[in-house]
PDB file of N, CA and C in Angstrom:
ATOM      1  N   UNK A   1       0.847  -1.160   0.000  1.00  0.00           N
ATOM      2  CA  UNK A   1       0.000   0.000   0.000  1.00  0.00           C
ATOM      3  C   UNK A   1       0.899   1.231   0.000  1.00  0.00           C
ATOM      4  N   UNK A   2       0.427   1.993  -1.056  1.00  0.00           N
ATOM      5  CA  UNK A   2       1.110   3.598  -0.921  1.00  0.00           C
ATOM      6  C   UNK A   2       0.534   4.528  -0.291  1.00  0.00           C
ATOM      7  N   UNK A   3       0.895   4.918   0.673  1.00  0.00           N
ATOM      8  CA  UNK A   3       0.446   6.348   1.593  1.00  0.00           C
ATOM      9  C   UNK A   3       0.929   7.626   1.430  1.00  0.00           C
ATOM     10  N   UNK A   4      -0.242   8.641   1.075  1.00  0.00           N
ATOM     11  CA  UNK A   4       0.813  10.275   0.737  1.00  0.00           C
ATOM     12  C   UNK A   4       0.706  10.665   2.026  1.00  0.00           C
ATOM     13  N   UNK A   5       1.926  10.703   2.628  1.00  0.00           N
ATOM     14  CA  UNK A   5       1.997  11.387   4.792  1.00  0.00           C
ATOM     15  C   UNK A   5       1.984  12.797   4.206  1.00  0.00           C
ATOM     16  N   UNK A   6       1.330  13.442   3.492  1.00  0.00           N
ATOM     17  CA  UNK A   6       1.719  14.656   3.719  1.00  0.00           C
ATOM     18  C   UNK A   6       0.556  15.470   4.756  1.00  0.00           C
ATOM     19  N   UNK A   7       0.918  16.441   5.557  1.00  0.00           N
ATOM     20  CA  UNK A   7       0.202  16.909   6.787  1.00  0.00           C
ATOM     21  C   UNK A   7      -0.675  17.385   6.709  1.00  0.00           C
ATOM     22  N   UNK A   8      -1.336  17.811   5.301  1.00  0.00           N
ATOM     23  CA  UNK A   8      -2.018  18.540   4.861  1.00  0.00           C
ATOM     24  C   UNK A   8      -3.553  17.511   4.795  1.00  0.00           C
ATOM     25  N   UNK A   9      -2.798  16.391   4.265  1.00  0.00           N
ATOM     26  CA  UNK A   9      -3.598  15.367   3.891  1.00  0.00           C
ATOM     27  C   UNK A   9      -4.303  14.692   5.319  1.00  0.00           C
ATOM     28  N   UNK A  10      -3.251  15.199   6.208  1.00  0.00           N
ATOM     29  CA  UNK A  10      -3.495  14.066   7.456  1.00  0.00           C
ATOM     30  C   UNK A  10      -5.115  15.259   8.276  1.00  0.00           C
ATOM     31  N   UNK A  11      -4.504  16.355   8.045  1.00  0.00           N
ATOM     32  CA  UNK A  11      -5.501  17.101   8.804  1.00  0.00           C
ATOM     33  C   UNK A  11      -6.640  17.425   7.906  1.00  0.00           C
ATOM     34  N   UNK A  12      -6.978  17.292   6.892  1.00  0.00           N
ATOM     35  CA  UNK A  12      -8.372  17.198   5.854  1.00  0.00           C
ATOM     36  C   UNK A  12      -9.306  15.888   6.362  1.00  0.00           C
ATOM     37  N   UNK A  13      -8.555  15.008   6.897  1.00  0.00           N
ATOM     38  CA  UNK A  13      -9.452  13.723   7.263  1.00  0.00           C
ATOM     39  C   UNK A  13     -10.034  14.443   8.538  1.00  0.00           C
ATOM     40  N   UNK A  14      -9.612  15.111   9.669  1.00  0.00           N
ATOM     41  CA  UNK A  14     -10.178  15.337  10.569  1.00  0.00           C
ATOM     42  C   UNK A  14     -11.141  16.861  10.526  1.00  0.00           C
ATOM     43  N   UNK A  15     -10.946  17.135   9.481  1.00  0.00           N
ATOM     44  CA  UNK A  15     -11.920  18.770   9.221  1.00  0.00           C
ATOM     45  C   UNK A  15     -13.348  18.480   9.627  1.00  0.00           C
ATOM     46  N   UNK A  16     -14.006  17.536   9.693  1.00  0.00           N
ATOM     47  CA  UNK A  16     -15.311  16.959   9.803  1.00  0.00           C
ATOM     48  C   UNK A  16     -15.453  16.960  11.484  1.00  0.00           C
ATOM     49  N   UNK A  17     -14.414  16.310  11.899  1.00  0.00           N
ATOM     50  CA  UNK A  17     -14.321  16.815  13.762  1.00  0.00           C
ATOM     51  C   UNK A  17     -14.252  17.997  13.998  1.00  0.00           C
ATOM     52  N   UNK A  18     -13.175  18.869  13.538  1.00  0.00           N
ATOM     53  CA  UNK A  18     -12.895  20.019  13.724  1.00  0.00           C
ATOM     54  C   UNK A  18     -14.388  21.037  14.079  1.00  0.00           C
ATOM     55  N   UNK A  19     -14.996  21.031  12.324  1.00  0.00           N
ATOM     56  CA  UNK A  19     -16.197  21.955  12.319  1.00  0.00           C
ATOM     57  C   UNK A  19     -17.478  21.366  13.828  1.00  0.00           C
ATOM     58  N   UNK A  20     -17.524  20.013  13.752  1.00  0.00           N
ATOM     59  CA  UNK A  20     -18.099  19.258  14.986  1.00  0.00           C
ATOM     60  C   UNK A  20     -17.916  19.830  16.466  1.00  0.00           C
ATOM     61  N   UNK A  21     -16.613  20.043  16.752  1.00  0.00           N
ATOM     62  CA  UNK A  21     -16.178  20.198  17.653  1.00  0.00           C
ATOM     63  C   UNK A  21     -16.413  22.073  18.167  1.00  0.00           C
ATOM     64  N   UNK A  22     -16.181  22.604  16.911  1.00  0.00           N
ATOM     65  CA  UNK A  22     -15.810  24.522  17.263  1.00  0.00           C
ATOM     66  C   UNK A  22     -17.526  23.941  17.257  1.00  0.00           C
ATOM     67  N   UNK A  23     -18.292  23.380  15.937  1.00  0.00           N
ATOM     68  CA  UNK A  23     -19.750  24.265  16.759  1.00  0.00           C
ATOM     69  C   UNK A  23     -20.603  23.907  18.147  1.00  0.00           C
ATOM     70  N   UNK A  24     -20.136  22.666  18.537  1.00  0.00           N
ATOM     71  CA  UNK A  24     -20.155  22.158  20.028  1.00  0.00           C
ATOM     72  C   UNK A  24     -19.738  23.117  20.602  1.00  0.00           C
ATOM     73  N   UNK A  25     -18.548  23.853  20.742  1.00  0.00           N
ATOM     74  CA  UNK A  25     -17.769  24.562  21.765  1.00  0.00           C
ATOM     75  C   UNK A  25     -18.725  25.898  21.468  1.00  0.00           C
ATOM     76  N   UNK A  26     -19.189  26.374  20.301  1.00  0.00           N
ATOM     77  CA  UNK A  26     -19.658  27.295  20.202  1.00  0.00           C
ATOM     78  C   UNK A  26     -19.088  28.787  19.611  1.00  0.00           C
ATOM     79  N   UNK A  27     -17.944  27.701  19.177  1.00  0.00           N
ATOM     80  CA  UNK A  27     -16.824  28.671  18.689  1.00  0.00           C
ATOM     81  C   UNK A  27     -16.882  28.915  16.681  1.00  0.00           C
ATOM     82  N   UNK A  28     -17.064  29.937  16.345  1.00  0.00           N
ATOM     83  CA  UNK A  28     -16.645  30.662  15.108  1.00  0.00           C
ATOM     84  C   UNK A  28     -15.352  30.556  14.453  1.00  0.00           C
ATOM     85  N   UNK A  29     -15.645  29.680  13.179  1.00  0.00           N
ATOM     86  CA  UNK A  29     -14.449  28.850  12.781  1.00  0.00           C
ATOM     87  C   UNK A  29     -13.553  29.490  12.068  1.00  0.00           C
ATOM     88  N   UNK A  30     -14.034  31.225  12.342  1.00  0.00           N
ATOM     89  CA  UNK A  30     -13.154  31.791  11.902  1.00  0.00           C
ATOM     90  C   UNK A  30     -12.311  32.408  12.864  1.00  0.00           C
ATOM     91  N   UNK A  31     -12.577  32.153  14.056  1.00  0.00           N
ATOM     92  CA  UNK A  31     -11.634  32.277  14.817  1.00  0.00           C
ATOM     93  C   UNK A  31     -10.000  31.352  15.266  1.00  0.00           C
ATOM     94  N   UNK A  32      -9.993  30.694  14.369  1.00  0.00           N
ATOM     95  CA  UNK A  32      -9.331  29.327  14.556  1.00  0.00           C
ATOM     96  C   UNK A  32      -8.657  29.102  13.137  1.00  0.00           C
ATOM     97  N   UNK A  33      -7.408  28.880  12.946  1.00  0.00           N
ATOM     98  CA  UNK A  33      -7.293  28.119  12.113  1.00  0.00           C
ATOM     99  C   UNK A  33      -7.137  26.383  11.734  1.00  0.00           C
ATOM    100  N   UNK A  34      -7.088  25.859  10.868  1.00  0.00           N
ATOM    101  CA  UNK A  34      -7.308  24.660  10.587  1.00  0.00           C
ATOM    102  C   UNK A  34      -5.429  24.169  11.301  1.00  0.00           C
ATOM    103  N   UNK A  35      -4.663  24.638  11.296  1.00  0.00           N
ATOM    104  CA  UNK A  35      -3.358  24.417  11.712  1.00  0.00           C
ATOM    105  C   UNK A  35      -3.644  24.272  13.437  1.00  0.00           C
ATOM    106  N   UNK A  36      -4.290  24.308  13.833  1.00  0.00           N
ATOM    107  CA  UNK A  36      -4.278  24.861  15.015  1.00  0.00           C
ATOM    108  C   UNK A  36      -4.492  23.415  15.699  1.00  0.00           C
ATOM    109  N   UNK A  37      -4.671  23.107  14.842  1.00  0.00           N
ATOM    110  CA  UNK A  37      -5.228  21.199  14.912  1.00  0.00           C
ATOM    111  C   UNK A  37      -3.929  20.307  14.568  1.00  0.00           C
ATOM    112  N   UNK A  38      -2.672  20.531  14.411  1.00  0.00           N
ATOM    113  CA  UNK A  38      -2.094  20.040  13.621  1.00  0.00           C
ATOM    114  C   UNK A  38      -1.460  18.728  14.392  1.00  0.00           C
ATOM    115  N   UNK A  39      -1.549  19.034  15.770  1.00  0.00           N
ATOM    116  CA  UNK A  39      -1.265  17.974  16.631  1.00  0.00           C
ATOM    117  C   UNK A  39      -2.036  16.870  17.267  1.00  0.00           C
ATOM    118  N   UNK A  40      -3.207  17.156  16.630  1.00  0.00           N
ATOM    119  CA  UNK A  40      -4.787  16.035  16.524  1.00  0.00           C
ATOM    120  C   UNK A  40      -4.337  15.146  15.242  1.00  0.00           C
ATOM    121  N   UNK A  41      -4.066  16.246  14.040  1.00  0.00           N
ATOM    122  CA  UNK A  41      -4.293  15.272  13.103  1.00  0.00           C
ATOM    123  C   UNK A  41      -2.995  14.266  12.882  1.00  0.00           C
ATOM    124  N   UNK A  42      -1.800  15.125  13.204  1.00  0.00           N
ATOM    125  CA  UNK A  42      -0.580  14.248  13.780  1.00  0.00           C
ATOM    126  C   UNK A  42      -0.839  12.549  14.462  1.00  0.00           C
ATOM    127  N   UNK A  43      -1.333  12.783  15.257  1.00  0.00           N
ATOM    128  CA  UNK A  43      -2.104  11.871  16.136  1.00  0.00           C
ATOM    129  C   UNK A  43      -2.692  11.280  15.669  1.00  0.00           C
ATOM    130  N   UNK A  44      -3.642  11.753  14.873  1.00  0.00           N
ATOM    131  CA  UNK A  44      -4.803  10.413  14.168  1.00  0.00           C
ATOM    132  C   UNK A  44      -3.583   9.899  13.054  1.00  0.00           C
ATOM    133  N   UNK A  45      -2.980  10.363  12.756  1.00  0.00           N
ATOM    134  CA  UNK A  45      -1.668   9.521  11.256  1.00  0.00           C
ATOM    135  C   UNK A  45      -0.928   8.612  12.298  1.00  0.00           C
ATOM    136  N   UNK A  46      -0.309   9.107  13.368  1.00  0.00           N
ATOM    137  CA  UNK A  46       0.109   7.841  13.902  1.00  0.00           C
ATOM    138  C   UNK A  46      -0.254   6.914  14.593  1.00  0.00           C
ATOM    139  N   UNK A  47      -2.040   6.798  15.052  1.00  0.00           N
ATOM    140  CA  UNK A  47      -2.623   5.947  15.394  1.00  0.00           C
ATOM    141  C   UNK A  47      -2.479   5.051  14.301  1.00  0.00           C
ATOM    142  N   UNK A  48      -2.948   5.843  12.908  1.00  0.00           N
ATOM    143  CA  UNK A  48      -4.136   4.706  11.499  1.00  0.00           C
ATOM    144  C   UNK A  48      -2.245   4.207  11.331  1.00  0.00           C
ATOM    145  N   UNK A  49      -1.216   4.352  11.313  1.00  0.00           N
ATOM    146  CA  UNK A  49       0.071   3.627  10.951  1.00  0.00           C
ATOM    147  C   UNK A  49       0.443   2.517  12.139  1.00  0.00           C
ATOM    148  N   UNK A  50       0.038   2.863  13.483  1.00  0.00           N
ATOM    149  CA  UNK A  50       0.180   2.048  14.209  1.00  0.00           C
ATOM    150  C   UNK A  50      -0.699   0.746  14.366  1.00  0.00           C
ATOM    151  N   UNK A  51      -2.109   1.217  13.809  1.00  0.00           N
ATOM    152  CA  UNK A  51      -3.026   0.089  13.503  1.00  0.00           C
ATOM    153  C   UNK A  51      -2.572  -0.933  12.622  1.00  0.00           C
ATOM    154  N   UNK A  52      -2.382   0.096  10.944  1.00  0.00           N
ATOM    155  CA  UNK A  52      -2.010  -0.513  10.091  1.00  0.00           C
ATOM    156  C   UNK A  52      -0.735  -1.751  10.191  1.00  0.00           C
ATOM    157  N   UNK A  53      -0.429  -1.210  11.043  1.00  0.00           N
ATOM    158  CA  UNK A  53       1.395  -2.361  11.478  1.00  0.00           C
ATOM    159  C   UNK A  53       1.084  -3.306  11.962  1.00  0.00           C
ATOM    160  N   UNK A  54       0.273  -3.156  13.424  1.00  0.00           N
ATOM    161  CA  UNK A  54      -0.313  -4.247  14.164  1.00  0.00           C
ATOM    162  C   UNK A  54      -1.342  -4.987  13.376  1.00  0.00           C
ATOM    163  N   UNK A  55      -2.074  -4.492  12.407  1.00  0.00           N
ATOM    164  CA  UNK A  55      -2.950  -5.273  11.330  1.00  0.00           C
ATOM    165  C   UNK A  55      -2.130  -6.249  10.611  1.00  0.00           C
ATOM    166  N   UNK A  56      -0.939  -5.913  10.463  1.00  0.00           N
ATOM    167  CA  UNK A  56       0.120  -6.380   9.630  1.00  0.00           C
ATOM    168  C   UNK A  56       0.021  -6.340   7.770  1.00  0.00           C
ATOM    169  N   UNK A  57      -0.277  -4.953   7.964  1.00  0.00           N
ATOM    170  CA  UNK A  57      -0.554  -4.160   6.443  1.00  0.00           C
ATOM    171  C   UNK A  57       0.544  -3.715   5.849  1.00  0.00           C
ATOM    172  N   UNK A  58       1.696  -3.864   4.782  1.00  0.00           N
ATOM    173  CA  UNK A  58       2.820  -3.378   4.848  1.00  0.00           C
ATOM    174  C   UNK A  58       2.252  -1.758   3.893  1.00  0.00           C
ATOM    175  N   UNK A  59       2.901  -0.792   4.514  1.00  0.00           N
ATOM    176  CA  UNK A  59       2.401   0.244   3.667  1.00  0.00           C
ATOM    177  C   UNK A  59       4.200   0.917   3.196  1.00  0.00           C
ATOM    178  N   UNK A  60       3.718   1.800   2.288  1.00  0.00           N
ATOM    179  CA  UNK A  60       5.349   2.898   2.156  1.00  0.00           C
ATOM    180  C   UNK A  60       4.965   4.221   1.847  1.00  0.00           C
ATOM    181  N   UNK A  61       6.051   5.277   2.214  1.00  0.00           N
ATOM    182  CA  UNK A  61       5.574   6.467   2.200  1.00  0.00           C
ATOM    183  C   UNK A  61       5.479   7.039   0.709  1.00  0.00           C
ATOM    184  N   UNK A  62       4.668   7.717   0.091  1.00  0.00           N
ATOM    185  CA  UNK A  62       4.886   8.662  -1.627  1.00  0.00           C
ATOM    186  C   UNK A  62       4.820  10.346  -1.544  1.00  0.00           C
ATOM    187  N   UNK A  63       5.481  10.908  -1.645  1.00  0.00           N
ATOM    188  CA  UNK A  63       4.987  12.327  -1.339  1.00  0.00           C
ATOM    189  C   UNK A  63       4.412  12.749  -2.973  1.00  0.00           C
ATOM    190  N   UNK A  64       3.876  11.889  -3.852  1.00  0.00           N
ATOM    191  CA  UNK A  64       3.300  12.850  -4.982  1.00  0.00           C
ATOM    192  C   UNK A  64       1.963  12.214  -5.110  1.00  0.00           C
ATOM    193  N   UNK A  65       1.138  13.368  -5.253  1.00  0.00           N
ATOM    194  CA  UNK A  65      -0.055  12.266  -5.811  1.00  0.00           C
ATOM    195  C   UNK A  65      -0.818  12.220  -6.773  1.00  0.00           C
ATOM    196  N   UNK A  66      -1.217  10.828  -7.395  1.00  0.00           N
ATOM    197  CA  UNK A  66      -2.006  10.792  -8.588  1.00  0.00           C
ATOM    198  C   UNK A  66      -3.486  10.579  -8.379  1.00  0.00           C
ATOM    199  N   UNK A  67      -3.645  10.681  -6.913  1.00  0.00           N
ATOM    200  CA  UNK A  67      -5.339  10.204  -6.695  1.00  0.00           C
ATOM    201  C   UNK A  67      -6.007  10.961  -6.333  1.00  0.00           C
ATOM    202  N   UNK A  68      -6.126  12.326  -7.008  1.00  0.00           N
ATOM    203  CA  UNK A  68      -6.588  13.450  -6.282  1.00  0.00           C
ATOM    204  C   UNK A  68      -6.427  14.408  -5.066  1.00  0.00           C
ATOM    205  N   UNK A  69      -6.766  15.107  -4.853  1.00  0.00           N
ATOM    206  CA  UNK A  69      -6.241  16.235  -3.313  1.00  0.00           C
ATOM    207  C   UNK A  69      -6.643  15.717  -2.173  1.00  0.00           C
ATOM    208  N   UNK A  70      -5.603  15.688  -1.104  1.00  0.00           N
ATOM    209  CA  UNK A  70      -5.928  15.217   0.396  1.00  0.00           C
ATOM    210  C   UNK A  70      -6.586  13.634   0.326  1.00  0.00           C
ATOM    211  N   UNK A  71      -5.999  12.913  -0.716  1.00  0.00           N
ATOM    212  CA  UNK A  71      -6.070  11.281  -0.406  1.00  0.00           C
ATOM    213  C   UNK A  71      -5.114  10.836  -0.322  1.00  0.00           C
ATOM    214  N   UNK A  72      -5.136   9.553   0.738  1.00  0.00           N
ATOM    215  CA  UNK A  72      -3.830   9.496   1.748  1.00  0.00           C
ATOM    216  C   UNK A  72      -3.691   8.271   0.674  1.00  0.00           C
ATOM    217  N   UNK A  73      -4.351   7.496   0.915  1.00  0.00           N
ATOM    218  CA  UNK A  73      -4.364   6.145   0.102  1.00  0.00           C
ATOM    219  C   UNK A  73      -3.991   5.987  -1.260  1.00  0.00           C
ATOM    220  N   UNK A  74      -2.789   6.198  -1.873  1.00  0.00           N
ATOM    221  CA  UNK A  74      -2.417   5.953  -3.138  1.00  0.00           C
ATOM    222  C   UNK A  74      -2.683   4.780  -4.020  1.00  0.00           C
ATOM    223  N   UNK A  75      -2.361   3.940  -3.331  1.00  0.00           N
ATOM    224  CA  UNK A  75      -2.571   2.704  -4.011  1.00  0.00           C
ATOM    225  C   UNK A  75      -2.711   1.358  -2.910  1.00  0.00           C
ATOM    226  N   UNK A  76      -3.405  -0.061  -3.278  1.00  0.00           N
ATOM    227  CA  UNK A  76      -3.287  -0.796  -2.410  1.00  0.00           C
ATOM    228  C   UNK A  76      -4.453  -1.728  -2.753  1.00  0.00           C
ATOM    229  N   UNK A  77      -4.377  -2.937  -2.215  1.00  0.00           N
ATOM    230  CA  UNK A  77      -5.465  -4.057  -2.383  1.00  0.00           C
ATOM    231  C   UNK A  77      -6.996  -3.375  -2.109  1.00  0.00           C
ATOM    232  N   UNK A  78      -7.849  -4.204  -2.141  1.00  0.00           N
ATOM    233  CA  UNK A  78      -9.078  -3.933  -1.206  1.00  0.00           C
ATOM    234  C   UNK A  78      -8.926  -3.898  -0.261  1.00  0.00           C
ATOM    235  N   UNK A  79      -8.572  -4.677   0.612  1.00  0.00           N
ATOM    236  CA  UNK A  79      -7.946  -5.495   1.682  1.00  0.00           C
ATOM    237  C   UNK A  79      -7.085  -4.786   2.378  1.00  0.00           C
ATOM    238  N   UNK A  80      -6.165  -4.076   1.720  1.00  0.00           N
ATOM    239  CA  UNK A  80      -5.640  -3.109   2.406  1.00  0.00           C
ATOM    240  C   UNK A  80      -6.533  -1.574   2.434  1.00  0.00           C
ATOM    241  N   UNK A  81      -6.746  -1.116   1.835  1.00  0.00           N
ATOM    242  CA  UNK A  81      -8.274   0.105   1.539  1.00  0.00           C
ATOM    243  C   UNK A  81      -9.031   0.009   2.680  1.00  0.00           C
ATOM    244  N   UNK A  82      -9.564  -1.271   2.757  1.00  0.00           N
ATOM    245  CA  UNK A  82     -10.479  -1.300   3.992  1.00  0.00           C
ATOM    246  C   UNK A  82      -9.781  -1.426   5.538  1.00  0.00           C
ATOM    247  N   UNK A  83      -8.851  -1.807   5.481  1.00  0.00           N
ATOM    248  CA  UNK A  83      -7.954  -1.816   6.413  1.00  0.00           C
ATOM    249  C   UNK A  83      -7.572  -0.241   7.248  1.00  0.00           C
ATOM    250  N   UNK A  84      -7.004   0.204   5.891  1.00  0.00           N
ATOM    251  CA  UNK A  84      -6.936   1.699   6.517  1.00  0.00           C
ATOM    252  C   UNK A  84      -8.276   2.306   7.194  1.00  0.00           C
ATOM    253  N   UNK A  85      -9.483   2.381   5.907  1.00  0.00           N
ATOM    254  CA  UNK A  85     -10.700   2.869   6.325  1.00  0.00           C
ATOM    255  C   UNK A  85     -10.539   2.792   8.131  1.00  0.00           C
ATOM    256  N   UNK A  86     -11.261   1.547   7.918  1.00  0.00           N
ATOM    257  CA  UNK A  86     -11.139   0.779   9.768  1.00  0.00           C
ATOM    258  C   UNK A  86     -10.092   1.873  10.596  1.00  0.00           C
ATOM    259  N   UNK A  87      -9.326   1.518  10.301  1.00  0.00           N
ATOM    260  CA  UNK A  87      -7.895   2.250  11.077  1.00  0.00           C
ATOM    261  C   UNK A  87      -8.258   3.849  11.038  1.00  0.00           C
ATOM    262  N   UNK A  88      -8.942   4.765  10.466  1.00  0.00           N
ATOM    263  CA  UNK A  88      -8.561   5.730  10.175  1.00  0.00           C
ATOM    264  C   UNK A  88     -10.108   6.070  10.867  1.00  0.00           C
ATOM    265  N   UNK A  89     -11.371   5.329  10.591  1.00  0.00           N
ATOM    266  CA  UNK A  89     -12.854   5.870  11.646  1.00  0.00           C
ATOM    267  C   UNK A  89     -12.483   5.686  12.969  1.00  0.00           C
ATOM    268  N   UNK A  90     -11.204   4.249  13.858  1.00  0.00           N
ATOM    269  CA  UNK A  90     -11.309   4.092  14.694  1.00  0.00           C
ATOM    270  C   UNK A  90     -10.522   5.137  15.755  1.00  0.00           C
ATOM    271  N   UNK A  91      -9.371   5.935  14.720  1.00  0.00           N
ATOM    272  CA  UNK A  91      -8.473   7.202  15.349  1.00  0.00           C
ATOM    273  C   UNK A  91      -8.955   8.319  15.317  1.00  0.00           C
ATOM    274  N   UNK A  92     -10.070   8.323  14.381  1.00  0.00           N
ATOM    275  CA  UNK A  92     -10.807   9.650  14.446  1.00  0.00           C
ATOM    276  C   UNK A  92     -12.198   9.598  15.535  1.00  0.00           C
ATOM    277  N   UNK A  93     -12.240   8.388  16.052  1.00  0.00           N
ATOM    278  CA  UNK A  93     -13.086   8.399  17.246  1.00  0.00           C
ATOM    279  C   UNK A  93     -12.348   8.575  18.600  1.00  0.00           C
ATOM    280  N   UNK A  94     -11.520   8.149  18.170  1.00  0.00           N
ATOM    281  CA  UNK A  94     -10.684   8.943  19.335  1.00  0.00           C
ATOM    282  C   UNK A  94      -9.837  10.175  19.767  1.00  0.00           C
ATOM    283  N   UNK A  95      -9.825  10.586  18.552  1.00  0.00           N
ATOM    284  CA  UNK A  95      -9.088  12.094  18.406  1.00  0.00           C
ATOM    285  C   UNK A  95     -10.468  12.902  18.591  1.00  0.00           C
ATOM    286  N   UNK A  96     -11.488  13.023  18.766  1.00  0.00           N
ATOM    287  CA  UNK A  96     -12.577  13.831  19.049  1.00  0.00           C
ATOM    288  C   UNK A  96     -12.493  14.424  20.263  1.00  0.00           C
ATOM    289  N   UNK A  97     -12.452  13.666  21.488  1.00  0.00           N
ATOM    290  CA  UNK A  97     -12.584  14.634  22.578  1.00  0.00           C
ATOM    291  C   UNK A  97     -11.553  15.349  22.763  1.00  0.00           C
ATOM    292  N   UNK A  98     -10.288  15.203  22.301  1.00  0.00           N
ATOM    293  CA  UNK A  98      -8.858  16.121  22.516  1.00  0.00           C
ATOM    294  C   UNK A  98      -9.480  17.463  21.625  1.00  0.00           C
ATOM    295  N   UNK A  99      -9.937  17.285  20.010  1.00  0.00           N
ATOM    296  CA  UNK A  99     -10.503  17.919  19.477  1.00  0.00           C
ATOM    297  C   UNK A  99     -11.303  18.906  19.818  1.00  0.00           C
ATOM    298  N   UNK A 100     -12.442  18.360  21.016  1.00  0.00           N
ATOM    299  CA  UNK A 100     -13.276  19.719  21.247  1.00  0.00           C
ATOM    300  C   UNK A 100     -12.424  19.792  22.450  1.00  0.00           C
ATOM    301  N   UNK A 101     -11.165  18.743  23.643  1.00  0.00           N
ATOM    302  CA  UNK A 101     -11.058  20.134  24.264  1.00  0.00           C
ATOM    303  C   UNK A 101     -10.099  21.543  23.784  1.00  0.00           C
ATOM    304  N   UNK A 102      -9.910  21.183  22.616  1.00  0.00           N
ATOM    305  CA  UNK A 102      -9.059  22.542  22.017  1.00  0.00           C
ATOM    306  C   UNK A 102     -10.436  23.466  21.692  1.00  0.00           C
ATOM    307  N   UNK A 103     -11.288  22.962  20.708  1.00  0.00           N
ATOM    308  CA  UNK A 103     -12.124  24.338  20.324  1.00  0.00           C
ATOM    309  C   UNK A 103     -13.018  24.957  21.640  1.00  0.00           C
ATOM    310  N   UNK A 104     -13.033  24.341  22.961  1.00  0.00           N
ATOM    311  CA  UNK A 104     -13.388  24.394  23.927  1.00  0.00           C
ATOM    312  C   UNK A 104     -12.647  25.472  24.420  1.00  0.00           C
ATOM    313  N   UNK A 105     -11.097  25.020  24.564  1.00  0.00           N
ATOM    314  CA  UNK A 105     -10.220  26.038  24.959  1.00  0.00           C
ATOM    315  C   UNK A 105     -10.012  27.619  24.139  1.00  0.00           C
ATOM    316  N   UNK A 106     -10.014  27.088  22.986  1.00  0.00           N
ATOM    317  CA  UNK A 106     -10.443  28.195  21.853  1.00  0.00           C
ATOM    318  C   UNK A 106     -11.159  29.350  22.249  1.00  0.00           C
ATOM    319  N   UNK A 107     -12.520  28.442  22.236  1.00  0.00           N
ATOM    320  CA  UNK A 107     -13.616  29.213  22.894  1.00  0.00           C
ATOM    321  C   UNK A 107     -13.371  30.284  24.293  1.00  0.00           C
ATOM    322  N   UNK A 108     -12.856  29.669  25.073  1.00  0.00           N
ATOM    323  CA  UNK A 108     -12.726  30.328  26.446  1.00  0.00           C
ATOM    324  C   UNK A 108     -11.940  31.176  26.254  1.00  0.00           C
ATOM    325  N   UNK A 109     -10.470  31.375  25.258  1.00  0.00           N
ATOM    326  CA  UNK A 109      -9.854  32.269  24.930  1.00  0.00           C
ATOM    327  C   UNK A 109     -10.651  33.753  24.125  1.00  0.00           C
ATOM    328  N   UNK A 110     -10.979  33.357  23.213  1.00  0.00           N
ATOM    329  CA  UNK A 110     -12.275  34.239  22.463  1.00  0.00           C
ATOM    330  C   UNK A 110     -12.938  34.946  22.786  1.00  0.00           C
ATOM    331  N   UNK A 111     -13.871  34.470  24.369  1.00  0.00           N
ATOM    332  CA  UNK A 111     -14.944  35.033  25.305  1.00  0.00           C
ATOM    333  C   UNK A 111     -13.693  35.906  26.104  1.00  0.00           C
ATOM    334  N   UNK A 112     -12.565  35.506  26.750  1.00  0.00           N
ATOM    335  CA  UNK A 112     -11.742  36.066  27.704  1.00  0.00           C
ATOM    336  C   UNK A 112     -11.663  37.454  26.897  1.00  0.00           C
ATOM    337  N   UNK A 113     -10.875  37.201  25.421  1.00  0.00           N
ATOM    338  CA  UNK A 113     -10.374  38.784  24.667  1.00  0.00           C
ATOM    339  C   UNK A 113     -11.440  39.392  25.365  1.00  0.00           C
ATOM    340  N   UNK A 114     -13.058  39.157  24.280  1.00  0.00           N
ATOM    341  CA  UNK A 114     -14.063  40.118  24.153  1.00  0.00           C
ATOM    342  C   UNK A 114     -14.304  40.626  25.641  1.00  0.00           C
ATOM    343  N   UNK A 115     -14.087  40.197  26.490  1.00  0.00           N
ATOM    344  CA  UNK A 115     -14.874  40.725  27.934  1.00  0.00           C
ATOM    345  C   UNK A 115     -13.112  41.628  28.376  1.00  0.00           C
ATOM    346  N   UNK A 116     -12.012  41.245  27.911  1.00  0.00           N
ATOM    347  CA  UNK A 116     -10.917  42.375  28.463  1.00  0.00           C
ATOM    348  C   UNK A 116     -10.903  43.433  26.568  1.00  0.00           C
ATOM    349  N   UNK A 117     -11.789  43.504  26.117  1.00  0.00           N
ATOM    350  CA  UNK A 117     -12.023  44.043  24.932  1.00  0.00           C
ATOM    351  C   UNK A 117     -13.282  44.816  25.728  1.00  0.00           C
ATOM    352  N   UNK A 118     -14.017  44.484  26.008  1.00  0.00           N
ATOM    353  CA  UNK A 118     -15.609  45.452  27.313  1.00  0.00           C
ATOM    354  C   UNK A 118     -14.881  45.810  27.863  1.00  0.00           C
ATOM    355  N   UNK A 119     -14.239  45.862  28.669  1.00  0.00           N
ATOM    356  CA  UNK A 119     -14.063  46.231  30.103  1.00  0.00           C
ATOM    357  C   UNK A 119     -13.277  47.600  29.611  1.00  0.00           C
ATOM    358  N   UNK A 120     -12.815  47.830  28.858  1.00  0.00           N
ATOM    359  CA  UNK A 120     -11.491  48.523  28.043  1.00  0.00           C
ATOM    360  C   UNK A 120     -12.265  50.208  27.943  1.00  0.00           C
TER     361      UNK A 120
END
């Protein structure tokens, strides 16, 4: 199996938590950037590689890609495809609550400005 690690790619899989998470927290996603996450989505790439190993999936790294934007999965069996899938819903169920407690924290930062932004 060919994998594109590029970071860009890794944090597009979790954009779906992200927006989940800021509108849970209650936070304006323009207050935030998508980088701001970069150590969630870090995290979910080395869960779905650590799965993938212990699955005993051999994968290798490609930094170019021919399969369209922000797909990690270059090439690979079914078998391996579904493998990742698996690997990649089961790290993004777990990268969620770290997830909102950042847009959580976000949030509390945001409310803090605006009220030393009043008080002013």
């Amino acid at each position: 199996m060919k994998l594109n690690r590029s970071e860009e790619n890794w944090l597009e899989t979790i954009v779906d938590l992200i927006d989940r998470a800021e509108d849970a927290a209650g936070l304006d996603s323009s207050e935030t950037e998508r980088s701001d996450y970069q150590d969630c989505a870090d995290k979910v790439e080395s869960d779905v590689l650590s799965e993938l190993f212990d699955s005993g999936v051999d994968y290798e790294s490609c930094y170019s890609q021919s399969v369209g934007s922000f797909v990690i999965v270059q090439s690979g069996t079914d078998e391996e495809k579904e493998a990742f899938s698996d690997a990649l819903e089961k790290a993004k169920k777990t990268a969620y609550p770290k997830i909102l407690e950042k847009a959580k924290k976000f949030a509390a930062e945001v409310a803090d400005r605006a009220d030393e932004e009043g008080d002013e």
